[in-house]
C-alpha atoms as a PDB file:
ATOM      1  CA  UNK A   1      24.401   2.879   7.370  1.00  0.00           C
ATOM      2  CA  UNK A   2      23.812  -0.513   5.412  1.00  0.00           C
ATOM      3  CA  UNK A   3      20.540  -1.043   3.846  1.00  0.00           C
ATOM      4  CA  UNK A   4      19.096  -4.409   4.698  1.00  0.00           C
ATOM      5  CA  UNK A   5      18.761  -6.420   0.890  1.00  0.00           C
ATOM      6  CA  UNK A   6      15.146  -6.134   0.736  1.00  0.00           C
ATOM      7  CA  UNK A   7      15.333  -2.173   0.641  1.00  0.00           C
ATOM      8  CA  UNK A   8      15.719  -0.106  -1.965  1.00  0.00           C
ATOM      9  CA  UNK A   9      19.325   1.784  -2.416  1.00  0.00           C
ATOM     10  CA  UNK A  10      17.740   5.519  -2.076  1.00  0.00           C
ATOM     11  CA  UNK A  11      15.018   4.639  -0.126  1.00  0.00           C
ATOM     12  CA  UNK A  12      15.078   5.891   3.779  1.00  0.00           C
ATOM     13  CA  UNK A  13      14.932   3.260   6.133  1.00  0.00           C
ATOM     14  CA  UNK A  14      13.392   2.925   9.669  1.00  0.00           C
ATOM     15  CA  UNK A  15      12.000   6.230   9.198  1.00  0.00           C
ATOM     16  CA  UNK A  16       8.906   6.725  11.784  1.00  0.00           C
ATOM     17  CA  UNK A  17       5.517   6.914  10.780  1.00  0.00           C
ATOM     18  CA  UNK A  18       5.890   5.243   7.451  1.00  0.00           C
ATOM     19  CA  UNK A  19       5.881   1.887   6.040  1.00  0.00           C
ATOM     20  CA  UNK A  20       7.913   0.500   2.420  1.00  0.00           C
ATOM     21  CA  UNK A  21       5.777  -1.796   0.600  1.00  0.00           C
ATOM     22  CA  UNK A  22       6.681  -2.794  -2.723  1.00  0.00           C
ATOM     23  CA  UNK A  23       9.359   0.021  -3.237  1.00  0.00           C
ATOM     24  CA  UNK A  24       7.105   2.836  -2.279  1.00  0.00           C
ATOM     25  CA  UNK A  25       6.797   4.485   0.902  1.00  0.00           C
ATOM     26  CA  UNK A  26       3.386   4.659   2.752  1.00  0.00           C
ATOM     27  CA  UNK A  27       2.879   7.379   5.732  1.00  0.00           C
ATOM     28  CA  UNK A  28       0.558   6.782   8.076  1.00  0.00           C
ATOM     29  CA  UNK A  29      -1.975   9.473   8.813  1.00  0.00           C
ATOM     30  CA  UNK A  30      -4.268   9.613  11.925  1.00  0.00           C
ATOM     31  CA  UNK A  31      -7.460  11.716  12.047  1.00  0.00           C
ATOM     32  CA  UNK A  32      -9.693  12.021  14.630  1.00  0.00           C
ATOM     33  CA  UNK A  33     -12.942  12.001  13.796  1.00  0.00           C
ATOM     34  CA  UNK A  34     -16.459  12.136  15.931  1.00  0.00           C
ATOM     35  CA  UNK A  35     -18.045   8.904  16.481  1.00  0.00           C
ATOM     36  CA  UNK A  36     -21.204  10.716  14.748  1.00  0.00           C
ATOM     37  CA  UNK A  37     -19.760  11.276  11.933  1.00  0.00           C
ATOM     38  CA  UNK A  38     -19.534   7.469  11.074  1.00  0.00           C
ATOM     39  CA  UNK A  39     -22.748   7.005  12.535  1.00  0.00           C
ATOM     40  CA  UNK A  40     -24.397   9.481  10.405  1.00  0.00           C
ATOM     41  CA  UNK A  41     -22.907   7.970   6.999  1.00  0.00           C
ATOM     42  CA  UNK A  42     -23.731   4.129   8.477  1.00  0.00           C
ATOM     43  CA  UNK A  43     -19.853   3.200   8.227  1.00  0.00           C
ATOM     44  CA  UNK A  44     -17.602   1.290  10.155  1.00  0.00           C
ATOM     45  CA  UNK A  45     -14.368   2.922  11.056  1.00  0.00           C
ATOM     46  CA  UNK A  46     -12.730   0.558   8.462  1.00  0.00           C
ATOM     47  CA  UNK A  47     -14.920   1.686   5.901  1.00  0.00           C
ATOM     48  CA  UNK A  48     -15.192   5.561   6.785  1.00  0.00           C
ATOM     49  CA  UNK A  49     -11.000   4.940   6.531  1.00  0.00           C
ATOM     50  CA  UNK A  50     -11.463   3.655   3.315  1.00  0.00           C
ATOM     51  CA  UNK A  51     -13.931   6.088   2.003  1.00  0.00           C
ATOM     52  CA  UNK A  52     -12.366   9.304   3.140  1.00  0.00           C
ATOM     53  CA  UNK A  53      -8.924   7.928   1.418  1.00  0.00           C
ATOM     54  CA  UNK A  54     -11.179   7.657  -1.752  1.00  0.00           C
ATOM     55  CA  UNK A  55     -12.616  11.178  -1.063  1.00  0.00           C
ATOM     56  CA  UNK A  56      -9.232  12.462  -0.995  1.00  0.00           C
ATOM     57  CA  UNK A  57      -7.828  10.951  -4.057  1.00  0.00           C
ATOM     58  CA  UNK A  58     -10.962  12.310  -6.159  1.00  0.00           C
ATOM     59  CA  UNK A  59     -10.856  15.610  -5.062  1.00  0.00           C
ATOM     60  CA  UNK A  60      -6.696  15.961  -5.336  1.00  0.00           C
ATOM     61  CA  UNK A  61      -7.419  14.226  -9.028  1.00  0.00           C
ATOM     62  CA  UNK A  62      -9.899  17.086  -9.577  1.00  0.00           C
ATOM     63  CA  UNK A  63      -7.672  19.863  -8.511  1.00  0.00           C
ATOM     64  CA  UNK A  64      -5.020  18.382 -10.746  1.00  0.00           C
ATOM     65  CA  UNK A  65      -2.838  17.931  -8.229  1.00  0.00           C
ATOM     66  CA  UNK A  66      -2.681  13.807  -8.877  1.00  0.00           C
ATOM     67  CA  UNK A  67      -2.691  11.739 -11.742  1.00  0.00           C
ATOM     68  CA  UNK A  68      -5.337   9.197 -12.007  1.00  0.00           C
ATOM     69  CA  UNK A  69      -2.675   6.601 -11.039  1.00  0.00           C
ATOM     70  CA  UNK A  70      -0.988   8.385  -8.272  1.00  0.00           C
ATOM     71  CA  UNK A  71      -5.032   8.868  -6.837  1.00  0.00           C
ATOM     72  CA  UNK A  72      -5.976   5.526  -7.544  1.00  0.00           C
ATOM     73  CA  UNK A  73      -2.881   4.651  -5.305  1.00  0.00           C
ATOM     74  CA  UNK A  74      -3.729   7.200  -2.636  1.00  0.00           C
ATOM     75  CA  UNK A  75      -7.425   5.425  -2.801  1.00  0.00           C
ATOM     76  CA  UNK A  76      -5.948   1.843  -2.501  1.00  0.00           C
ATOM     77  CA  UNK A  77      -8.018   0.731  -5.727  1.00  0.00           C
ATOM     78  CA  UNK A  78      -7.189   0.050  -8.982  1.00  0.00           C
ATOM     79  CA  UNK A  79      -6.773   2.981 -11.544  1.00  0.00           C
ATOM     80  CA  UNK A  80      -9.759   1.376 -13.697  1.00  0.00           C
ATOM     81  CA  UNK A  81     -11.600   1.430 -10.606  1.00  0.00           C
ATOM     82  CA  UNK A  82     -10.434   4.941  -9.281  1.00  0.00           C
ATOM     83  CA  UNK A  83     -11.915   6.090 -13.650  1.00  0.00           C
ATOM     84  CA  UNK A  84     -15.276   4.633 -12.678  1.00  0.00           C
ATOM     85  CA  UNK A  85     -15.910   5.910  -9.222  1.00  0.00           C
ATOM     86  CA  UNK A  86     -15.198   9.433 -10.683  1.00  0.00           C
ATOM     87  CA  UNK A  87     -18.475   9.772 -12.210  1.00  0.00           C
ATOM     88  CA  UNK A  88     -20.106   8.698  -8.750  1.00  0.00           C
ATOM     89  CA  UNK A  89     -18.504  12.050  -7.198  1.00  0.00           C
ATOM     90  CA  UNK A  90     -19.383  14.047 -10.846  1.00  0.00           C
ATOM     91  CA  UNK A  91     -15.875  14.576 -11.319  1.00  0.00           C
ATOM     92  CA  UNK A  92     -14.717  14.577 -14.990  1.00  0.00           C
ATOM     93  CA  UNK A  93     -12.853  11.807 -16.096  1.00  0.00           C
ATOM     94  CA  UNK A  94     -10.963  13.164 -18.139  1.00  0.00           C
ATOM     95  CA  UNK A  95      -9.667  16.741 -17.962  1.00  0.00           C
ATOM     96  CA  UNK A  96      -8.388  17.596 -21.328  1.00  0.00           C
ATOM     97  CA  UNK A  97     -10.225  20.594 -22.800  1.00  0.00           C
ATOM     98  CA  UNK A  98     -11.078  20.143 -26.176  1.00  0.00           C
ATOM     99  CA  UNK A  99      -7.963  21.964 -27.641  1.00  0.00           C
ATOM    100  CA  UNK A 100      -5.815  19.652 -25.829  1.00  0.00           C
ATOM    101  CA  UNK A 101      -7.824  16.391 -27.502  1.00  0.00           C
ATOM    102  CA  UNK A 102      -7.308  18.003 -30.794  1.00  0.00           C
ATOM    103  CA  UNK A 103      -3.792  18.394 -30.198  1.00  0.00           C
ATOM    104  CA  UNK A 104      -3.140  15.040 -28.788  1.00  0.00           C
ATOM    105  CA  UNK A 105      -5.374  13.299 -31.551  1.00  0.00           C
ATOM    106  CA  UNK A 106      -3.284  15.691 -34.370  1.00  0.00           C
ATOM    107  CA  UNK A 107       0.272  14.140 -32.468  1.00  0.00           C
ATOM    108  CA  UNK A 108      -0.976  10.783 -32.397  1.00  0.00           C
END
């Protein structure tokens, strides 16, 4: 199959449920959700999107299962932005213990 020019050699292409914006695939993801629950945190549905995204991103970055760049771009922010709103949630900003700093700081 040719790839149209504006695609990426090793990307798929007209894959459902997912979107290619600026090289990177994007799935789409519905939840449903009860209309309390965006009631009870005074949200919109646009905003409860956005902050359960955010939500997401922090707790996956907490678990260590994302970089703070790959959650910042699961959040939709910035990854300056993503660093700041960690302390919000109490989550760590950095995870290094203090070996690891010693280490790094040694190699530097």
């Amino acid at each position: 199959m040719n790839q149209p020019y504006n695609q990426p050699y090793n990307q798929p292409y007209n894959q459902p449920y997912n979107q290619l914006i600026l090289g990177f695939i994007m799935y789409q993801i519905t939840l449903s959700l009860p209309d309390e629950t965006a009631l009870a945190l005074h949200l919109t549905p646009e905003q409860l999107a956005q902050e359960i995204s955010l939500l997401a991103a922090i707790k996956l970055y907490e678990l260590g299962k994302l970089s703070s760049g790959t959650a910042a771009n699961l959040a939709g922010i910035p990854r300056v932005v993503f660093l700041s709103k960690l302390a919000d949630y109490g989550v760590d900003t950095f995870r290094l213990k203090e070996a690891e700093l010693i280490e790094n700081l040694a190699n530097a």
